[in-house]
Protein backbone atom coordinates (compact mmCIF):
# COMPACT_ATOMS: atom_id res chain seq x y z
CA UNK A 1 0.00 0.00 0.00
CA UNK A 2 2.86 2.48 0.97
CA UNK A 3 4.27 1.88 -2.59
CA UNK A 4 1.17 2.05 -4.33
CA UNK A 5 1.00 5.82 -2.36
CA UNK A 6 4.58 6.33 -3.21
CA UNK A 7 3.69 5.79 -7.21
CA UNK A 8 0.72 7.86 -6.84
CA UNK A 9 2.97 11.04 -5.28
CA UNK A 10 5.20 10.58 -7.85
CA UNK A 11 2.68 10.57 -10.59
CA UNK A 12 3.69 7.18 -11.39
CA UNK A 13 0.56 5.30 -10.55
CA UNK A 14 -1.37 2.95 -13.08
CA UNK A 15 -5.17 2.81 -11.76
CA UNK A 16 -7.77 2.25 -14.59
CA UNK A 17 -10.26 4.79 -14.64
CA UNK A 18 -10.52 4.68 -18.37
CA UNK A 19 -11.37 0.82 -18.30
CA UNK A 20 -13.86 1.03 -15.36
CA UNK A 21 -15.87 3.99 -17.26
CA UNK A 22 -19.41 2.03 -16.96
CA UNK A 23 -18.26 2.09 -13.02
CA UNK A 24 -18.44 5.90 -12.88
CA UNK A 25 -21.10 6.09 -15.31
CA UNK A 26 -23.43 3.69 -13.34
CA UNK A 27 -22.32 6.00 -9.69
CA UNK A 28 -22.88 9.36 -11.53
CA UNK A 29 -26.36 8.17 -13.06
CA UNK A 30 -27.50 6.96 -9.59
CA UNK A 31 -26.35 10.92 -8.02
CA UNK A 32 -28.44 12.60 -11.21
CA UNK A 33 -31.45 10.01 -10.80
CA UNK A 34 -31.48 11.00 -6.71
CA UNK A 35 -30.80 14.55 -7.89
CA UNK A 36 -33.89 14.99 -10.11
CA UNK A 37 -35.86 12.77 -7.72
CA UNK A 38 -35.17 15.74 -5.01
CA UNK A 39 -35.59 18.54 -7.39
CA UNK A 40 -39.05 17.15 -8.37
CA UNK A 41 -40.18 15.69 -4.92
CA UNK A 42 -38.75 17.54 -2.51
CA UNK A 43 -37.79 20.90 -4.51
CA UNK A 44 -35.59 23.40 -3.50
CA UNK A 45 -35.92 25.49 -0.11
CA UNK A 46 -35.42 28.51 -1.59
CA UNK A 47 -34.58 31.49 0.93
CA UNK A 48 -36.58 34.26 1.45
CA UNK A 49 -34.88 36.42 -0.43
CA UNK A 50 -35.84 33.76 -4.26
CA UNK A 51 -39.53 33.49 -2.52
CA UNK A 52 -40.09 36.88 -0.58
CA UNK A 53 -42.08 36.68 2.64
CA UNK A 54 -41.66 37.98 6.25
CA UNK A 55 -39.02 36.81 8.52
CA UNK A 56 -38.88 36.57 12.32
CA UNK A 57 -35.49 36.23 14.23
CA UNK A 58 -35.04 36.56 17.98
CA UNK A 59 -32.80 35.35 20.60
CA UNK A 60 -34.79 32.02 22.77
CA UNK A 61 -34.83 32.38 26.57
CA UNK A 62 -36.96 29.45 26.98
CA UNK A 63 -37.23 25.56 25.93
CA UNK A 64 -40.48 25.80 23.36
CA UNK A 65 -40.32 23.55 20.60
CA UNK A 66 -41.03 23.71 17.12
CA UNK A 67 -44.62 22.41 17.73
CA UNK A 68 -45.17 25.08 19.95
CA UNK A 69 -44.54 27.71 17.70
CA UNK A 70 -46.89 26.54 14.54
CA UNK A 71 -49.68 25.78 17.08
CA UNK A 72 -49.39 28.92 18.58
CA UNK A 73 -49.02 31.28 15.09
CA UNK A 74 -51.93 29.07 13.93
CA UNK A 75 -54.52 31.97 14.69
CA UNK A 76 -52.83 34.54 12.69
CA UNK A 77 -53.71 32.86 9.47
CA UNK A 78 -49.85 32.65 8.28
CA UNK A 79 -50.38 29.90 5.73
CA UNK A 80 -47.54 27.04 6.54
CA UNK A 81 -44.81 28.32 8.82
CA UNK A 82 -41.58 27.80 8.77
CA UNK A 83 -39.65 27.72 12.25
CA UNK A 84 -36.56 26.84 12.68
CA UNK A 85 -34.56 26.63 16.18
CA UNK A 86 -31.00 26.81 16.35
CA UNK A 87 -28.29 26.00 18.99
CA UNK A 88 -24.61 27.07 18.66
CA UNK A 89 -21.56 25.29 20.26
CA UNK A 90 -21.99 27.84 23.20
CA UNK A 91 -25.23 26.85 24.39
CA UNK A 92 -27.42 30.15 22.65
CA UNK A 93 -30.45 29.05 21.26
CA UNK A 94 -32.42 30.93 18.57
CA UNK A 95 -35.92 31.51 16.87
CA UNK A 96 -36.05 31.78 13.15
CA UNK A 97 -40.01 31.89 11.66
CA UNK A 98 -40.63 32.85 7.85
CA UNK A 99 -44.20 33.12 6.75
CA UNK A 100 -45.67 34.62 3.63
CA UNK A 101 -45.55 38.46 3.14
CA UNK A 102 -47.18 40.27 5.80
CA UNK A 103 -49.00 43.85 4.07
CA UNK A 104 -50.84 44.57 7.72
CA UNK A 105 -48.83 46.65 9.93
CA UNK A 106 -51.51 45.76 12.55
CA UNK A 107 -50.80 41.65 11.95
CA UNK A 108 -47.32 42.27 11.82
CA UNK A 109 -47.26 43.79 15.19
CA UNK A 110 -49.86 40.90 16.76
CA UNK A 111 -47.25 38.07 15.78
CA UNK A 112 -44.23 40.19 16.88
CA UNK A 113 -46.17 40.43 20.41
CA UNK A 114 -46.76 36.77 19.95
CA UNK A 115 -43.26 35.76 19.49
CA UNK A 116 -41.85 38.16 21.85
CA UNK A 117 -44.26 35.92 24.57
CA UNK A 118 -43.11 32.51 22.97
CA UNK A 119 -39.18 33.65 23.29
CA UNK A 120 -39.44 34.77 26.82
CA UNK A 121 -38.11 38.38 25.62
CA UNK A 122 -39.02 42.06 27.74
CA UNK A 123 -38.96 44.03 24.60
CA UNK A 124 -40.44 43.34 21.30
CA UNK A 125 -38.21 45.64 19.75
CA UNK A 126 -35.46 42.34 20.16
CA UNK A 127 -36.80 40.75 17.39
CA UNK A 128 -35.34 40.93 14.03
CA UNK A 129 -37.98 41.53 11.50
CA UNK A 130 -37.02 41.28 7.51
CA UNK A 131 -39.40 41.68 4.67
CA UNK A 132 -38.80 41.07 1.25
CA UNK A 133 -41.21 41.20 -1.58
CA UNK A 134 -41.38 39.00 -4.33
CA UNK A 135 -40.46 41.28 -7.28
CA UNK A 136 -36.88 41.62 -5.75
CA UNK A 137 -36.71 37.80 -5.43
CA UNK A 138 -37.36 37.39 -9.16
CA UNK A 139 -34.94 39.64 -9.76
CA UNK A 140 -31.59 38.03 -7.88
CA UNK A 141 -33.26 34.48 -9.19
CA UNK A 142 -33.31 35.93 -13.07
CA UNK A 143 -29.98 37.38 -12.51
CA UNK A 144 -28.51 34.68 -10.97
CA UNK A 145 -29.63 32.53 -14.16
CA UNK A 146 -28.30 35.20 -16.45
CA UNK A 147 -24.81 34.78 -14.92
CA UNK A 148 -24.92 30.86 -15.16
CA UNK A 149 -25.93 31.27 -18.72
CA UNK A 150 -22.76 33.84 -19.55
CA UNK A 151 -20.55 31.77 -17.47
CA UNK A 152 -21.38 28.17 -19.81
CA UNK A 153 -20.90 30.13 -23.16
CA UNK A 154 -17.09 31.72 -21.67
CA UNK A 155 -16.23 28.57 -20.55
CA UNK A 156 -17.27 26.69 -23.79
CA UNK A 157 -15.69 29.34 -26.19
CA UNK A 158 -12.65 29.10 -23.67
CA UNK A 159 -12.05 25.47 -23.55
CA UNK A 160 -12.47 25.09 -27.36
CA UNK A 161 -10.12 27.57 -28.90
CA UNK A 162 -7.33 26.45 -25.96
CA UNK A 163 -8.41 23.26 -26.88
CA UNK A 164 -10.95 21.58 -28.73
CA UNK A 165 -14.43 21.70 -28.78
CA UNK A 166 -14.96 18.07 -27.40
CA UNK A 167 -12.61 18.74 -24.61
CA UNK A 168 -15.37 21.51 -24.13
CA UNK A 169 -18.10 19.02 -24.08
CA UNK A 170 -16.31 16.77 -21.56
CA UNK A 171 -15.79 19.99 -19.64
CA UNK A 172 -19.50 21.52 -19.78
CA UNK A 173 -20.78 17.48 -18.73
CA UNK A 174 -18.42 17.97 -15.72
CA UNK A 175 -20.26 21.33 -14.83
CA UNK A 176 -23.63 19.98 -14.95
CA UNK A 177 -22.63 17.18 -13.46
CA UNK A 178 -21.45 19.06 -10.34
CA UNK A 179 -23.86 21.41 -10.15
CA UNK A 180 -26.95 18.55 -10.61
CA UNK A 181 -25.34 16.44 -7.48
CA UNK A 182 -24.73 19.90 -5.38
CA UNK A 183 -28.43 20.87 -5.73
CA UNK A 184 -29.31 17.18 -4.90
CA UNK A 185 -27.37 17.15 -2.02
CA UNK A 186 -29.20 20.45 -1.03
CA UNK A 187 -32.98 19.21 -1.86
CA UNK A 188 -32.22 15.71 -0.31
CA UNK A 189 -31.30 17.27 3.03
CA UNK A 190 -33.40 20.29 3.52
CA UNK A 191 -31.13 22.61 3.37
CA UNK A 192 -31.77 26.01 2.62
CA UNK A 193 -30.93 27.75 -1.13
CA UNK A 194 -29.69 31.46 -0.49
CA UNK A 195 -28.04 34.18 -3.08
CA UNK A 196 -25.14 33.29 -1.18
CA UNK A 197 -25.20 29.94 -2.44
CA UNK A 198 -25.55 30.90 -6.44
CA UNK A 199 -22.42 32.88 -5.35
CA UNK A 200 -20.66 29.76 -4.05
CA UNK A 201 -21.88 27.85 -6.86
CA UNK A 202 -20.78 30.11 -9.54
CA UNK A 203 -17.38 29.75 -7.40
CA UNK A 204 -17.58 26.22 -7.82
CA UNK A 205 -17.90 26.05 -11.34
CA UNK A 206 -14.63 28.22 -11.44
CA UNK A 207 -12.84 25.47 -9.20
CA UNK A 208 -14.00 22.50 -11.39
CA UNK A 209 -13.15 24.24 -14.82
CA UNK A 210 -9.62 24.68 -13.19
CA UNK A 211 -9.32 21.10 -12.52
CA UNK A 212 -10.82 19.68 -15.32
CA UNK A 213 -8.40 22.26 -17.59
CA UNK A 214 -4.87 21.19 -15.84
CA UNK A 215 -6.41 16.97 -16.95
CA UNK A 216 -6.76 18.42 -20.02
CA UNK A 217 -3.34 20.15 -20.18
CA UNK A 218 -1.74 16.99 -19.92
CA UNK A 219 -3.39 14.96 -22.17
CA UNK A 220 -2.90 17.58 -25.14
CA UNK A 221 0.57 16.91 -23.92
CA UNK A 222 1.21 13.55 -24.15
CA UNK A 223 -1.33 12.96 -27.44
CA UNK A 224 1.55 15.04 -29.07
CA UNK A 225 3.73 11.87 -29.19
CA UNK A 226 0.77 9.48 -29.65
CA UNK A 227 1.10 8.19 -33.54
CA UNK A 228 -0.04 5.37 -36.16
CA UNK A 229 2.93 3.14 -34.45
CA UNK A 230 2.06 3.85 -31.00
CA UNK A 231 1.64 0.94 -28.21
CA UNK A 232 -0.85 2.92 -26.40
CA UNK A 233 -4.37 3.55 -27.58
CA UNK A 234 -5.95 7.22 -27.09
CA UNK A 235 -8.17 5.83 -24.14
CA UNK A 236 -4.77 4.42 -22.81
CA UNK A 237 -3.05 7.70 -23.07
CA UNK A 238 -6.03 9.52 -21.42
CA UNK A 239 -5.37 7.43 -18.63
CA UNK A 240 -1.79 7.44 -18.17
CA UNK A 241 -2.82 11.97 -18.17
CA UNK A 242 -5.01 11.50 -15.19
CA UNK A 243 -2.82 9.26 -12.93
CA UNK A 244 -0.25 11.59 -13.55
CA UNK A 245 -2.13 14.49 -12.12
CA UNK A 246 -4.10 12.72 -10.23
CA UNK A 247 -1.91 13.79 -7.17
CA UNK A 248 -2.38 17.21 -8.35
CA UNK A 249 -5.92 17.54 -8.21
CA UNK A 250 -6.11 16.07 -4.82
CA UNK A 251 -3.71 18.29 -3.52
CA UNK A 252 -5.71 20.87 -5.21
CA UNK A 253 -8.58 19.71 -3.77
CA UNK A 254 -7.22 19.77 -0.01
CA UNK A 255 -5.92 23.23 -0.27
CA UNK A 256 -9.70 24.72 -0.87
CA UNK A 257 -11.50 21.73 1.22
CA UNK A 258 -9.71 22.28 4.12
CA UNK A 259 -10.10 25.93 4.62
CA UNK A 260 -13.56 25.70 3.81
CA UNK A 261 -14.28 22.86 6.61
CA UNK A 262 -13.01 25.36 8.34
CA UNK A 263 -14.74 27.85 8.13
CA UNK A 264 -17.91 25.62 7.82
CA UNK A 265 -17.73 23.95 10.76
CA UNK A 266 -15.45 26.36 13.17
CA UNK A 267 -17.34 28.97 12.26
CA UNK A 268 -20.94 28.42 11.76
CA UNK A 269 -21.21 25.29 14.14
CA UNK A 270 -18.93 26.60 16.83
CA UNK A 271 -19.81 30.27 16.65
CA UNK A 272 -23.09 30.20 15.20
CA UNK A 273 -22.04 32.63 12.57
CA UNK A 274 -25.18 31.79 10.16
CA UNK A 275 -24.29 34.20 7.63
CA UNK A 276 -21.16 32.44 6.61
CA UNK A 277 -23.22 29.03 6.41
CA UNK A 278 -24.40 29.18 3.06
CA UNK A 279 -21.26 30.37 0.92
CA UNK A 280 -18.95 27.81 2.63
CA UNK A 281 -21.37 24.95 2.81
CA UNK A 282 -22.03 25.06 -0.99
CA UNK A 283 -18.46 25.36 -1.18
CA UNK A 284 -17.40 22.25 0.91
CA UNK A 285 -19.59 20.15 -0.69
CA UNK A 286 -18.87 21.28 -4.39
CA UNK A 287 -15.43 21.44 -4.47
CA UNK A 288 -15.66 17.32 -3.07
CA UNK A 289 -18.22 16.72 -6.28
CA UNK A 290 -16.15 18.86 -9.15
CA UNK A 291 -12.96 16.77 -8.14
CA UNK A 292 -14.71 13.92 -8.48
CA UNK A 293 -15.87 14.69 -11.86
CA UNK A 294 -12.46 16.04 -13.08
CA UNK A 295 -11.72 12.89 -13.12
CA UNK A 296 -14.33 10.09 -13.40
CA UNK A 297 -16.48 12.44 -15.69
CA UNK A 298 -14.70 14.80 -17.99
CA UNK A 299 -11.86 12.41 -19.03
CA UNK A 300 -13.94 8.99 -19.55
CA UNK A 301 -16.12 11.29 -22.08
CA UNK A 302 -13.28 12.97 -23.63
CA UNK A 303 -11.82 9.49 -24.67
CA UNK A 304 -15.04 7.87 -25.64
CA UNK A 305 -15.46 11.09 -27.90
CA UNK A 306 -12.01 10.88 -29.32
CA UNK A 307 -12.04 6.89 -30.10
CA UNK A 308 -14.49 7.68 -32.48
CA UNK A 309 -11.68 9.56 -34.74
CA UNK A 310 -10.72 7.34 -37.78
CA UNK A 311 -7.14 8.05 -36.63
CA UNK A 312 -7.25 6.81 -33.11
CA UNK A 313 -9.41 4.07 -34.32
CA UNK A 314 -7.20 2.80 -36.44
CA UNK A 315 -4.34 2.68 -33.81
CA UNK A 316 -7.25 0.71 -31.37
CA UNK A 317 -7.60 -2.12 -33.89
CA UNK A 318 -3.95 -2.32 -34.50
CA UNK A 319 -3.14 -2.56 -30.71
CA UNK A 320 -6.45 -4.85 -30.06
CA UNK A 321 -5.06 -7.26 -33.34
CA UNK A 322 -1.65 -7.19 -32.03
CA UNK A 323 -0.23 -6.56 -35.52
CA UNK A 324 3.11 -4.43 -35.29
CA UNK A 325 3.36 -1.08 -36.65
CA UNK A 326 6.85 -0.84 -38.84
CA UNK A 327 8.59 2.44 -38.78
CA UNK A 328 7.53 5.16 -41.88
CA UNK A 329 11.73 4.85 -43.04
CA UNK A 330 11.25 1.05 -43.11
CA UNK A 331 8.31 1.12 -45.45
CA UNK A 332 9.96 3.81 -47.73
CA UNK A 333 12.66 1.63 -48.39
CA UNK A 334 11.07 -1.60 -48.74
CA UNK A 335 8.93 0.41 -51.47
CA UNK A 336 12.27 1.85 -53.02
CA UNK A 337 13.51 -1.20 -53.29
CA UNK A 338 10.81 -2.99 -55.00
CA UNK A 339 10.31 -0.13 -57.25
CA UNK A 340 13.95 -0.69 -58.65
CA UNK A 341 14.06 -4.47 -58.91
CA UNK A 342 11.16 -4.01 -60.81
CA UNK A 343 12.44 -1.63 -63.38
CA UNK A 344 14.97 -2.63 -66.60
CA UNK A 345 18.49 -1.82 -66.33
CA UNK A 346 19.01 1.39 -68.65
CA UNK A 347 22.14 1.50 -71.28
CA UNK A 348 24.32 4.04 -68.98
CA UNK A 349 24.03 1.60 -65.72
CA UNK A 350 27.26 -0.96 -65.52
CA UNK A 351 26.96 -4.31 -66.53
CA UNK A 352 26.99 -6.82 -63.73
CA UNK A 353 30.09 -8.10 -62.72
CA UNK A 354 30.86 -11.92 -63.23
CA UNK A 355 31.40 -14.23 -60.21
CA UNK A 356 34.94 -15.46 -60.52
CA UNK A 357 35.93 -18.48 -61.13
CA UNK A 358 39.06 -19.88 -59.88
CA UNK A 359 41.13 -22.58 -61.95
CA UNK A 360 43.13 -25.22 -60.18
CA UNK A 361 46.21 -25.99 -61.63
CA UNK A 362 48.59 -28.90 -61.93
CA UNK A 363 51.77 -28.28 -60.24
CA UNK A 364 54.41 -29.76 -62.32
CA UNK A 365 56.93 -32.11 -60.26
CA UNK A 366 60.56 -31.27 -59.63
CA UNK A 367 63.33 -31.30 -62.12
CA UNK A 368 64.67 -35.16 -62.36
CA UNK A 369 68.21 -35.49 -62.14
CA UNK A 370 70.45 -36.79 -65.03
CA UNK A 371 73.14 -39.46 -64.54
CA UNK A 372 76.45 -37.82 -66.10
CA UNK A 373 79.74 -39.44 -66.97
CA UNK A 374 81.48 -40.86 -64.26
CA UNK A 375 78.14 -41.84 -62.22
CA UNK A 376 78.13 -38.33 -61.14
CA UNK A 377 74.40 -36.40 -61.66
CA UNK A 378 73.73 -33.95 -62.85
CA UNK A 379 70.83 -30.90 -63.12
CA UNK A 380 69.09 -29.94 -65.99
């Protein structure tokens, strides 16, 4: 395990995210599905400030509960309620009611007596009262649209003149991606959608566009060397890209997750600081998602987009047949060389030159002597 860590530092690890694609598919289908089953079922608890209304804040001196409260504002004719009862780390408790817009200054009053009763407060004039209408609402919620809208055509145009325009479709699936399982995380658990939160989320989408774009860095990088005699496909090289930076985008990740926790659950759970809440909440659990889909979402696309290329095809069957590429010089000159045994000799070329042959001859034996006069010999 420590060397398998040791790899992954070093960008040197070999896990196959590529191959298990229909893994990541299958776990980011099941976060959409429970995302759109929130968004329809549950929908969104919008703030007050998306759905205007009247809200009621004041310190609690006593132990009421929730019940209480909605039995007790039940005579006011206030539609459905919405109380809320906090307690932060130090032990202060607190009263939060929104109800639909109240126009009667004489109503308003009657329920700000009545809470002031239910809280155990001396002075009316202790309760926070905010009232929004529902034009302004519309407004931050058409605004807030109007930015998301600007932000996916920047990002788009961005991504595809930097790089191409189906690295901008892996990209864009990454952003909806995020933002779909951030929102179901949100519906699923209650929890309350504020203009802060649009602000965290258009944050967000900044964070996972950075992370998706440094993935995408390095595989521009390394399909630079990827050609026709390559032993690595273009899903291959995809994945080598990622686990090289994987360690990158974790570290990435830790540096903006831990600051956040932070100031998530220091500050807002320890000090009750509610107005921090819903920028660093949307934060925290964002940039967890848009890491996630850096790399399980944006690259598997990319490279099921890219194997469709006749090019990178090609090289897939090659690999998959396990027939050997030879080098472009080695097919030039088997080519050259069939081209010239093919053609006739012209007048001006030299003839060929004979083998030689080698002739063997008879040595002839030594001179015989002669017999002289006198017995003596002699040499001819």
């Amino acid at each position: 395990m420590l060397a398998g860590l040791k790899r992954l530092m070093k960008g040197e690890s070999n896990i196959d995210i590529i191959g298990r694609s229909k893994v990541w598919a299958l776990v980011s289908l099941i976060v959409i599905g429970a995302s759109f089953g929130g968004l329809f079922g549950r929908k969104l608890n919008l703030s007050l400030e998306f759905e205007g209304g009247t809200s009621f804040a004041a310190p609690l001196q006593t132990d009421v509960t929730v019940d209480e409260v909605e039995t007790a504002l039940e005579r006011f004719d206030l539609g459905t309620p919405h109380v809320q009862i906090s307690t932060s780390a130090v032990g202060d408790r607190e009263l939060r009611v929104r109800v639909e817009r109240i126009d009667d200054t004489e109503k308003l009053n009657d329920v700000q007596g009545e809470l002031t009763t239910i809280a155990g407060l001396n002075d009316p004039d202790e309760i926070n009262i905010q009232d929004v209408g529902p034009t302004w609402g519309q407004q931050v919620s058409t605004k807030a649209l109007r930015g998301l809208i600007v932000f996916l055509v920047l990002v788009s145009l961005y991504i595809s003149l930097r790089f191409e325009w189906k690295m901008a479709i892996g990209a864009l699936a990454a952003l909806f991606h995020d933002l779909l399982a951030t929102t179901g995380v949100y519906t699923l658990l209650g929890l309350e959608v504020s203009p802060a939160t649009v602000i965290a989320l258009l944050t967000l989408m900044g964070f996972s566009l950075y992370d998706t774009v440094v993935v995408f860095d390095k595989v521009r990088e390394n399909s630079e060397a990827l050609t026709s005699a390559s032993k690595m496909s273009y899903s291959q090289m995809v994945n080598r890209s990622v686990n090289q930076v994987m360690v990158r985008s974790i570290n990435t990740s830790l540096s903006s997750v831990l600051p956040v926790a932070g100031l998530l659950f220091v500050g807002v759970y320890l000090f009750n600081a509610d107005t921090l809440k819903d920028l660093s909440l949307a934060m925290f659990i964002g940039a967890l998602v848009s890491t996630y889909s850096s790399i399980f979402v944006a690259s598997p696309i990319l490279a099921w987009l890219k194997e469709r290329e006749p090019r990178y095809r090609q090289i897939r069957a090659r690999i998959q047949s396990g027939v050997r590429a030879e080098p472009a010089t080695a097919a030039a000159g088997a080519s050259m060389a069939a081209s010239t045994s093919s053609a006739p000799s012209s007048a001006s070329e030299p003839a060929a030159e004979k083998p030689r042959t080698q002739v063997r001859t008879a040595s002839r034996p030594p001179p015989r002597a002669r017999r002289g006069r006198g017995g003596k010999r002699r040499r001819r």
